[in-house]
Protein backbone atom coordinates (compact mmCIF):
# COMPACT_ATOMS: atom_id res chain seq x y z
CA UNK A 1 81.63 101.98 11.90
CA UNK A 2 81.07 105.91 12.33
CA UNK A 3 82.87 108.53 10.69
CA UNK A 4 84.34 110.06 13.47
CA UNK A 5 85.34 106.48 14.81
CA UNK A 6 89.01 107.04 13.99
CA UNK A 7 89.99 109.65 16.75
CA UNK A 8 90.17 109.49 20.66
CA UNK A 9 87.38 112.44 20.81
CA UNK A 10 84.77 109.59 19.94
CA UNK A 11 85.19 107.45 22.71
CA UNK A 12 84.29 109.92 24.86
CA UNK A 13 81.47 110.17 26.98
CA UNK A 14 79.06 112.60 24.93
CA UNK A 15 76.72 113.55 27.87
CA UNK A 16 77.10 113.85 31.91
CA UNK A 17 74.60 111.29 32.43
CA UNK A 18 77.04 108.98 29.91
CA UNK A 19 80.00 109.28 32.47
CA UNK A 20 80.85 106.47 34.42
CA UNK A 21 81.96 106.88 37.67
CA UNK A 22 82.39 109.63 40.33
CA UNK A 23 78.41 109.44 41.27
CA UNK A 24 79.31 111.45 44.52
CA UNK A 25 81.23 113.88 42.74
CA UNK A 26 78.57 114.33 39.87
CA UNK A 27 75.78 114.29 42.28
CA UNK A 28 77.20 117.32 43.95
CA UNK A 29 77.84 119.10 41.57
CA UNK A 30 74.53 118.76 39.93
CA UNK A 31 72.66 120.29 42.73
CA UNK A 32 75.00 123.22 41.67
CA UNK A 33 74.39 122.77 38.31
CA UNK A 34 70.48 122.80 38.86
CA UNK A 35 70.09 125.67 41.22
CA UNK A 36 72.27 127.92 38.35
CA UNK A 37 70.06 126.91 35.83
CA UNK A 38 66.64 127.94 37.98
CA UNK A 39 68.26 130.93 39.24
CA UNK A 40 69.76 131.97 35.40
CA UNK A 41 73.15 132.86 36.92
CA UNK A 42 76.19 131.49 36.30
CA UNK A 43 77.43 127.92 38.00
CA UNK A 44 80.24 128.79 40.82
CA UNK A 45 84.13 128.32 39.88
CA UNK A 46 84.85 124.32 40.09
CA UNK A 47 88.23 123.12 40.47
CA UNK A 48 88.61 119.35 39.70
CA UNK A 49 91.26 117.35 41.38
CA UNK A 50 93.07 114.11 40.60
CA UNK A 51 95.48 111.66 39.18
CA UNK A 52 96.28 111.54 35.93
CA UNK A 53 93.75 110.39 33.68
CA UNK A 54 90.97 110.65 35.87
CA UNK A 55 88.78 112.08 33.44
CA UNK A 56 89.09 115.41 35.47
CA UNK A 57 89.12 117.57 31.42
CA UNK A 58 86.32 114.94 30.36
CA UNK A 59 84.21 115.65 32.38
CA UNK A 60 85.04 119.52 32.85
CA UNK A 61 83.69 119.74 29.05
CA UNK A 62 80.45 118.01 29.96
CA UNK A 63 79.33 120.97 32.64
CA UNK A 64 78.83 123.43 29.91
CA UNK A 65 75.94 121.53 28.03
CA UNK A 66 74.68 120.37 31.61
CA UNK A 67 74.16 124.15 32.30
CA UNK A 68 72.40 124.39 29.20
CA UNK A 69 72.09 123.98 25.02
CA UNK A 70 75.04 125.67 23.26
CA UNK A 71 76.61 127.38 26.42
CA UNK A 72 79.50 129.02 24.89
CA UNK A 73 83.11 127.59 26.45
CA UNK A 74 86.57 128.21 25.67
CA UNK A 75 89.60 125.29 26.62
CA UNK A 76 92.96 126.22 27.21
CA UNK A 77 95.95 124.28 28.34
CA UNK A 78 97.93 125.69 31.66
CA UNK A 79 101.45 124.16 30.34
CA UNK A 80 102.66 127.79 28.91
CA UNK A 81 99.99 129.90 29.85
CA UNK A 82 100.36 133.29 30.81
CA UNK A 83 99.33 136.67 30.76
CA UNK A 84 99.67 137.66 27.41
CA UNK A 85 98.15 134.87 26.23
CA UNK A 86 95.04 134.68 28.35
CA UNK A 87 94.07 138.16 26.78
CA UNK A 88 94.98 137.10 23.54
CA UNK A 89 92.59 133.86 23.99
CA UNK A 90 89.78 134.90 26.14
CA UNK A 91 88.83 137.65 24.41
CA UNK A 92 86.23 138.33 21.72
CA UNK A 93 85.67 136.81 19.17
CA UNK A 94 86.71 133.80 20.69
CA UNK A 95 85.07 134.35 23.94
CA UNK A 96 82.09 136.14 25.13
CA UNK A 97 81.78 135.03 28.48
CA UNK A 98 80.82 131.30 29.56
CA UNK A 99 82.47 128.61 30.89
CA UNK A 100 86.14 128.79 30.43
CA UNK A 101 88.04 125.72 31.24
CA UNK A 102 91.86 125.64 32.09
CA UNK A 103 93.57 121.96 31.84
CA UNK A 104 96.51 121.90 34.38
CA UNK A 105 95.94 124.67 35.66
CA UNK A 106 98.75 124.23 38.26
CA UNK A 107 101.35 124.46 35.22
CA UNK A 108 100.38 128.22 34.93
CA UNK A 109 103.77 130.21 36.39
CA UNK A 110 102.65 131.50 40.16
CA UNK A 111 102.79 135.23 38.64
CA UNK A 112 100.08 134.19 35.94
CA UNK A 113 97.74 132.71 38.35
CA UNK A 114 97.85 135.76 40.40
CA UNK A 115 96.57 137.40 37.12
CA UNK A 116 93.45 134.99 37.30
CA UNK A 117 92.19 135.79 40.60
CA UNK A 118 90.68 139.40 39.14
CA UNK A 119 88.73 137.44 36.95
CA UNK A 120 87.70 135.35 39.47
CA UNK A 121 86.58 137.63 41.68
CA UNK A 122 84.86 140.21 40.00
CA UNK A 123 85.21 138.87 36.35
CA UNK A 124 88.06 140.89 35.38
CA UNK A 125 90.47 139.94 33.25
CA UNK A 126 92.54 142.66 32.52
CA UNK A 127 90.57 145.64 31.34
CA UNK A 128 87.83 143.00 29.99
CA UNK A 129 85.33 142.41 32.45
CA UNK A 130 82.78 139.60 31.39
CA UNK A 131 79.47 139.69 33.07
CA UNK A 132 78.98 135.94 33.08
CA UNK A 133 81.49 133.42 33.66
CA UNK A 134 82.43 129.98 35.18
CA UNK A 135 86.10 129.05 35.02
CA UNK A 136 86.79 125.43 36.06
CA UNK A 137 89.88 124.45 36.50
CA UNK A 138 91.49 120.86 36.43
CA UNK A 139 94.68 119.91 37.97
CA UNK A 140 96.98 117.01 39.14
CA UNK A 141 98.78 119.11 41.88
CA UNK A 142 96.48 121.51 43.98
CA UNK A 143 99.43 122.09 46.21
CA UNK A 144 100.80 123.89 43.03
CA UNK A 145 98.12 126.41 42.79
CA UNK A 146 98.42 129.51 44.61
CA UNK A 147 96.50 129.38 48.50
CA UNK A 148 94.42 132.81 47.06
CA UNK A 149 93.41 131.40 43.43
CA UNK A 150 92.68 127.65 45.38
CA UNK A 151 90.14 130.17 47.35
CA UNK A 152 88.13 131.86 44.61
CA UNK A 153 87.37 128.21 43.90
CA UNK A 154 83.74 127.70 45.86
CA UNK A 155 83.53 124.47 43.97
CA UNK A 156 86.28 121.67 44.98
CA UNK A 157 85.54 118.18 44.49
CA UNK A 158 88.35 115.49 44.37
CA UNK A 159 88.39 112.61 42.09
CA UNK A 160 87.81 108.86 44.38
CA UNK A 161 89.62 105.71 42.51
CA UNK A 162 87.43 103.95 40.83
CA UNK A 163 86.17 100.15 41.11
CA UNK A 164 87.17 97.61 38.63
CA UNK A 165 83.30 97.42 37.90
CA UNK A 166 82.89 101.11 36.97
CA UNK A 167 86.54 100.67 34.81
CA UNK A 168 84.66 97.81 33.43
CA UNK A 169 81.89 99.55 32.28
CA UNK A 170 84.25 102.21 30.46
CA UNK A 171 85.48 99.58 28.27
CA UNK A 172 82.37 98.75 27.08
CA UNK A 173 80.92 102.31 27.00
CA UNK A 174 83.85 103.20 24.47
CA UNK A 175 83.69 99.90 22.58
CA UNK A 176 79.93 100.75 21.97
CA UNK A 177 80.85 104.44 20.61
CA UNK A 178 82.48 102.76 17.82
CA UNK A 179 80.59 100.16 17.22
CA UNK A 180 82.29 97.43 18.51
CA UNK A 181 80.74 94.31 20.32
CA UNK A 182 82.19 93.29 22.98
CA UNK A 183 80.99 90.80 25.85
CA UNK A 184 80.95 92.35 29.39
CA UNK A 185 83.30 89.44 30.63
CA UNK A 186 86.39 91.09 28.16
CA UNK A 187 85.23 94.38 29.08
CA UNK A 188 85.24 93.55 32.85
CA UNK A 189 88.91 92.04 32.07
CA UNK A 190 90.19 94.60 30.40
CA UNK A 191 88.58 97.46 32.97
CA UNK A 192 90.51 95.27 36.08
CA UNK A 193 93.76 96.43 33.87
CA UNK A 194 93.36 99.71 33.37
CA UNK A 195 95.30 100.31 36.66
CA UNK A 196 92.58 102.45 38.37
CA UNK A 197 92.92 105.07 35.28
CA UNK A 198 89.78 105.03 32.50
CA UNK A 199 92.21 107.32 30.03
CA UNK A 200 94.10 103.44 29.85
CA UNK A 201 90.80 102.04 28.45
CA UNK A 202 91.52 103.74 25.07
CA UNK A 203 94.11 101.52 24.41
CA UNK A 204 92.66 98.21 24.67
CA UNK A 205 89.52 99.59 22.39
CA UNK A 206 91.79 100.65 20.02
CA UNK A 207 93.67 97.28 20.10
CA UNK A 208 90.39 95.30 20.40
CA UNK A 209 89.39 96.81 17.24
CA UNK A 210 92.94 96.50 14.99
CA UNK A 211 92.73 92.63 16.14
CA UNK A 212 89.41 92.20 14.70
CA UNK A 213 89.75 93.86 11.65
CA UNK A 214 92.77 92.25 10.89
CA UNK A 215 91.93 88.72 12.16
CA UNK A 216 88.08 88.95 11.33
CA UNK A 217 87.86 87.28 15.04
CA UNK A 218 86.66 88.64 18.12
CA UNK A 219 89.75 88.97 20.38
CA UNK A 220 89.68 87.77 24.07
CA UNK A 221 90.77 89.84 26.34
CA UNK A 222 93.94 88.13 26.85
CA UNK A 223 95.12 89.22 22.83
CA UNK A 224 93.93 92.69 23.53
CA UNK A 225 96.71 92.53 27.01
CA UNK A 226 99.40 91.04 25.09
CA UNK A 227 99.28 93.39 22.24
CA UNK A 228 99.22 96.43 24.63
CA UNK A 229 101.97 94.85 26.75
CA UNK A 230 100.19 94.92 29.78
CA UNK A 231 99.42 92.11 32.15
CA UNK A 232 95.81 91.49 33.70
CA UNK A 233 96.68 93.73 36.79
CA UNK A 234 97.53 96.51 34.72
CA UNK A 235 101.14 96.64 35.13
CA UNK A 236 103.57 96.78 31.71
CA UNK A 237 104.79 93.43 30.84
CA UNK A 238 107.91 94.44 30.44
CA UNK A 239 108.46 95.89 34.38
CA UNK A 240 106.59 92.43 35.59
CA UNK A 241 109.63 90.66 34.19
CA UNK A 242 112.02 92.50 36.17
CA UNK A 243 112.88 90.52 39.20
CA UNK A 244 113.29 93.43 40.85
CA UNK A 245 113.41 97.72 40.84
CA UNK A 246 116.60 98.32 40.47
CA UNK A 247 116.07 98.95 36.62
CA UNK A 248 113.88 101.97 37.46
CA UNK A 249 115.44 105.38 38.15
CA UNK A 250 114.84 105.91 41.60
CA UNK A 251 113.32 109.04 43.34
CA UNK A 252 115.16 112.16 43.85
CA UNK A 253 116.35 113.25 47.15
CA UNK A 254 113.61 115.93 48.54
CA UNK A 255 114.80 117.90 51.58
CA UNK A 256 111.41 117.08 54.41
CA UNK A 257 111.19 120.41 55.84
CA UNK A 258 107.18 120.29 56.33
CA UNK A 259 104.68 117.47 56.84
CA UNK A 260 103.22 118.18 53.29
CA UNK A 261 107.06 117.82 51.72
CA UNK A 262 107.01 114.09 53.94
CA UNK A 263 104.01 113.35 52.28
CA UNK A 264 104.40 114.52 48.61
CA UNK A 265 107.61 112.20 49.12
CA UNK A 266 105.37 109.51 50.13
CA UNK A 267 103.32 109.90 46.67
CA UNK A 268 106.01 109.97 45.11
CA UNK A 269 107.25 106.69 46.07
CA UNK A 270 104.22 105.21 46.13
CA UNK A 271 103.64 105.67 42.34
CA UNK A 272 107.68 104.35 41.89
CA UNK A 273 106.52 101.12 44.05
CA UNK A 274 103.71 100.95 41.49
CA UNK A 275 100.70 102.36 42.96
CA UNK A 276 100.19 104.52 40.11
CA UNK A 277 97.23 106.32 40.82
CA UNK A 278 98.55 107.26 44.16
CA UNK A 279 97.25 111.00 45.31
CA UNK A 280 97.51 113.03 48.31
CA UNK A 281 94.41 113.43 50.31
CA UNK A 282 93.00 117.28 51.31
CA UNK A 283 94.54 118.94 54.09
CA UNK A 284 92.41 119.52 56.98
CA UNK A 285 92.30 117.60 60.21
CA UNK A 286 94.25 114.64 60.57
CA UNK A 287 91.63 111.53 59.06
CA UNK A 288 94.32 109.10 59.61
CA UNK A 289 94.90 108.55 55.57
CA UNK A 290 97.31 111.16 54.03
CA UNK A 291 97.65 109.43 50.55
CA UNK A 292 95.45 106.90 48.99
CA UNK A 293 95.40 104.75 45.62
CA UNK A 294 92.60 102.05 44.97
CA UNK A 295 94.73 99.69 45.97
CA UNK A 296 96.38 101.06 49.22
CA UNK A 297 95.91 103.46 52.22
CA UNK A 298 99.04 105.43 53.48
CA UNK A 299 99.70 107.27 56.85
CA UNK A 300 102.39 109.72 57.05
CA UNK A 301 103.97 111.27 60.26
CA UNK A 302 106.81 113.76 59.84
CA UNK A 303 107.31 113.86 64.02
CA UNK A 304 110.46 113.20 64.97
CA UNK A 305 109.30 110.93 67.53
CA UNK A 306 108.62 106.93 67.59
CA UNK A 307 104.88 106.01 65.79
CA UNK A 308 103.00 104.55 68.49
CA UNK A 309 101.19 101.17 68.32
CA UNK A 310 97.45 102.76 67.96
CA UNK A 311 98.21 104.89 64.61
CA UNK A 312 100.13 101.71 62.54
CA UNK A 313 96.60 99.61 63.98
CA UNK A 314 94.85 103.11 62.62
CA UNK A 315 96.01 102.71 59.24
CA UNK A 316 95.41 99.10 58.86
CA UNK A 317 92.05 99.05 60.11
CA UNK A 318 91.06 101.98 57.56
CA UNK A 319 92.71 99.60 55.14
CA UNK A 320 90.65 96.76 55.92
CA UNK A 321 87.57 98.58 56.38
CA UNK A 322 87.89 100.22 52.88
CA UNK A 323 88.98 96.58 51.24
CA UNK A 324 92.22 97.82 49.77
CA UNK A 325 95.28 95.01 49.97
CA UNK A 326 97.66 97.32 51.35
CA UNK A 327 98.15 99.31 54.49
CA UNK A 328 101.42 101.58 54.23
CA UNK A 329 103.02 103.99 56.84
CA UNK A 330 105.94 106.62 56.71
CA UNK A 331 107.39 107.54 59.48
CA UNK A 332 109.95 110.15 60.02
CA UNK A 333 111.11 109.31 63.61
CA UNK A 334 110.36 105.62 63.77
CA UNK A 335 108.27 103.59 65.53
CA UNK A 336 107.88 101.96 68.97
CA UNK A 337 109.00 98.47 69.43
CA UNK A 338 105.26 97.49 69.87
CA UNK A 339 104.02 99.09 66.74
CA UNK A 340 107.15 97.25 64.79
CA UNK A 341 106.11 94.01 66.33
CA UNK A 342 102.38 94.87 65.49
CA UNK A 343 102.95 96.04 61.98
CA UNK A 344 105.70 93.40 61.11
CA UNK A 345 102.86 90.72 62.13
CA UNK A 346 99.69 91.81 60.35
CA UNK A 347 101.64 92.69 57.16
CA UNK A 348 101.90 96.33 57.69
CA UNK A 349 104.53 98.25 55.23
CA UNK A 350 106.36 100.23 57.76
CA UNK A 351 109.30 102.41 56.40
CA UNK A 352 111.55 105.33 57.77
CA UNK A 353 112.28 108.40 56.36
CA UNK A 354 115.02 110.20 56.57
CA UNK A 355 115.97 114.04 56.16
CA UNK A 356 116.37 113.60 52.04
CA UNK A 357 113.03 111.77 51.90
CA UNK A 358 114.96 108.22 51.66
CA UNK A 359 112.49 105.20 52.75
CA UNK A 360 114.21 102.48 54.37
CA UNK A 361 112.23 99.41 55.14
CA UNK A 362 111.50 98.28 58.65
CA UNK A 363 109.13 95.56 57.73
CA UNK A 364 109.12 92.35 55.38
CA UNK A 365 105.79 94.01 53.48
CA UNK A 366 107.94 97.44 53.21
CA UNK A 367 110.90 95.43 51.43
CA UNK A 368 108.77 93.54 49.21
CA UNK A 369 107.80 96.99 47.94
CA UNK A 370 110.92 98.84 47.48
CA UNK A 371 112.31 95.16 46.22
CA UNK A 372 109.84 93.89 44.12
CA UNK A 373 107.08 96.51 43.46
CA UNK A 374 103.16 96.05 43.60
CA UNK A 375 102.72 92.50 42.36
């Protein structure tokens, strides 16, 4: 077993071409990657997007060495960021100019990411001005970034949920960094529970690994679940025992004065219902799909008139198309008696929201999930 085998840093993906996942994304952002490198400027501003343990900071810190050998970076945190100590930090001798990568960036206070777009723009920060430099940023909530700072961003890719396969192959790729053999049925097994989210993944290597040194026998995947509390569909144990929600805090009352606050309330209670790696798409023109998971499509409509048949049949067919088991829809003034009867009957999960952001259920599939949760 390797030295460095005892920390999370070494299950990490050492090199871009080691990541697993996101081959859209990565592709992309390669050809930018590429055409810096030719032209011996510096890559444009990337700001990554997506849910929680994503891999958004993993692979942040693999663009540096993509862009070439020993490209000098700097890594800062946005919870507690400000001015004061962005000069402190990206200054010399820490930091010459680079890449300079800011974790949750959307923590950063609005008056300290006002500070950022100088630098930016014309590399400014302060009365520093560095000649060369990237700054990616990587964030849970773009609708917490400033509009202007979201701008100086050229570079904005969003994370897709990823495929039980590709979760799959995680496991393994991690077991492998620390010299662990492991069969590609218990990786596949354990990558179908990491819930959509490869940061899970660490857990079950770490658990696969105190099993067999304490047993001296490789574990199935089944001991690895059990010891980590989590059943095969990636859910804790201990909420699949409840026989229902009513054990879990429910979400607080938001005032819907926008169709962005109806659908941030939709996320929300998505992610309560147990779609965990539920995310708001972009805004832009209306795609039909407002927030998506791996395991569900959402619609939401903040009108304060009836749904009509055609956009419930929308959403469903998008869910079907894309093969994910559930096809949700929010609705702020209702629905039409034909889009109930249409939705009730092809398993839609139709629910009503009202002025606090309250779902109420207007179909068997919409109670099961405020009942019972994703099962």
């Amino acid at each position: 077993m390797t030295e460095s085998s005892s920390n999370d840093e070494s299950v990490k993906p050492p090199t871009w071409f080691e990541f697993v996942g996101q081959e859209l994304l990565k592709e992309r952002l390669m050809v930018h990657i590429k055409a810096a490198v030719i032209g011996k400027r510096p890559l444009e501003h990337v700001l990554l997007s997506g849910p929680p343990g994503s891999g958004k900071t993993t692979l942040a810190n693999l663009i540096p060495p993509a862009l070439y050998f020993d490209c000098p970076r700097l890594t800062l945190n946005g919870v507690g960021l400000d001015r004061k100590q962005l000069i402190d930090r990206v200054c010399p001798p820490d930091f010459r100019g680079g890449v300079l990568i800011i974790d949750e960036i959307h923590a950063m206070a609005k008056k300290d990411q006002e500070f950022l777009l100088d630098l930016l723009g014309r590399g400014y920060l302060g009365n520093m001005h560095f000649g060369w430099i990237t700054v990616i940023g990587a964030t849970t909530e773009r609708d917490a970034i400033i509009t202007p700072l979201v701008d100086r961003f050229p570079l904005k890719p969003e994370f897709e949920p990823y495929t039980d396969e590709e979760l799959g192959l995680i496991v393994q790729g991690m077991a492998e960094r620390i010299d662990l053999d492991m069969t590609t049925e218990t990786a596949q097994d354990l990558g179908r529970a990491c819930g959509g989210i490869p940061s899970n993944a660490k857990q079950f290597v770490f658990a696969y690994r105190a099993l067999l040194s304490t047993s001296g026998k490789i574990p199935e995947a089944s001991q690895v679940l059990d010891l980590c509390q989590v059943d095969p569909d990636g859910l804790p144990q201990l909420h699949r025992r409840d026989d229902n929600r009513s054990s879990r805090p429910r979400p607080a009352g938001v005032l819907i004065k926008s169709p962005r606050d109806a659908e941030r309330c939709a996320e929300v209670w998505m992610r309560w219902m147990g779609f965990e790696d539920a995310r708001l798409t972009p805004e832009g023109p209306d795609s039909g799909i407002d927030v998506i998971s791996r395991r569900a499509v959402a619609q939401v409509k903040a009108q304060t008139v009836p749904a009509p048949l055609e956009q419930i049949q929308r959403t469903y067919g998008i869910a079907t198309a894309e093969q994910r088991e559930h096809a949700l829809f929010f609705s702020l003034g209702g629905y039409t008696p034909q889009a109930l009867a249409w939705g009730r009957q092809h398993g839609v999960a139709l629910f009503e929201f009202d002025l606090q952001g309250e779902p109420e259920a207007k179909s068997e599939a919409a109670r099961r999930l405020l009942r019972d949760g994703l099962t």
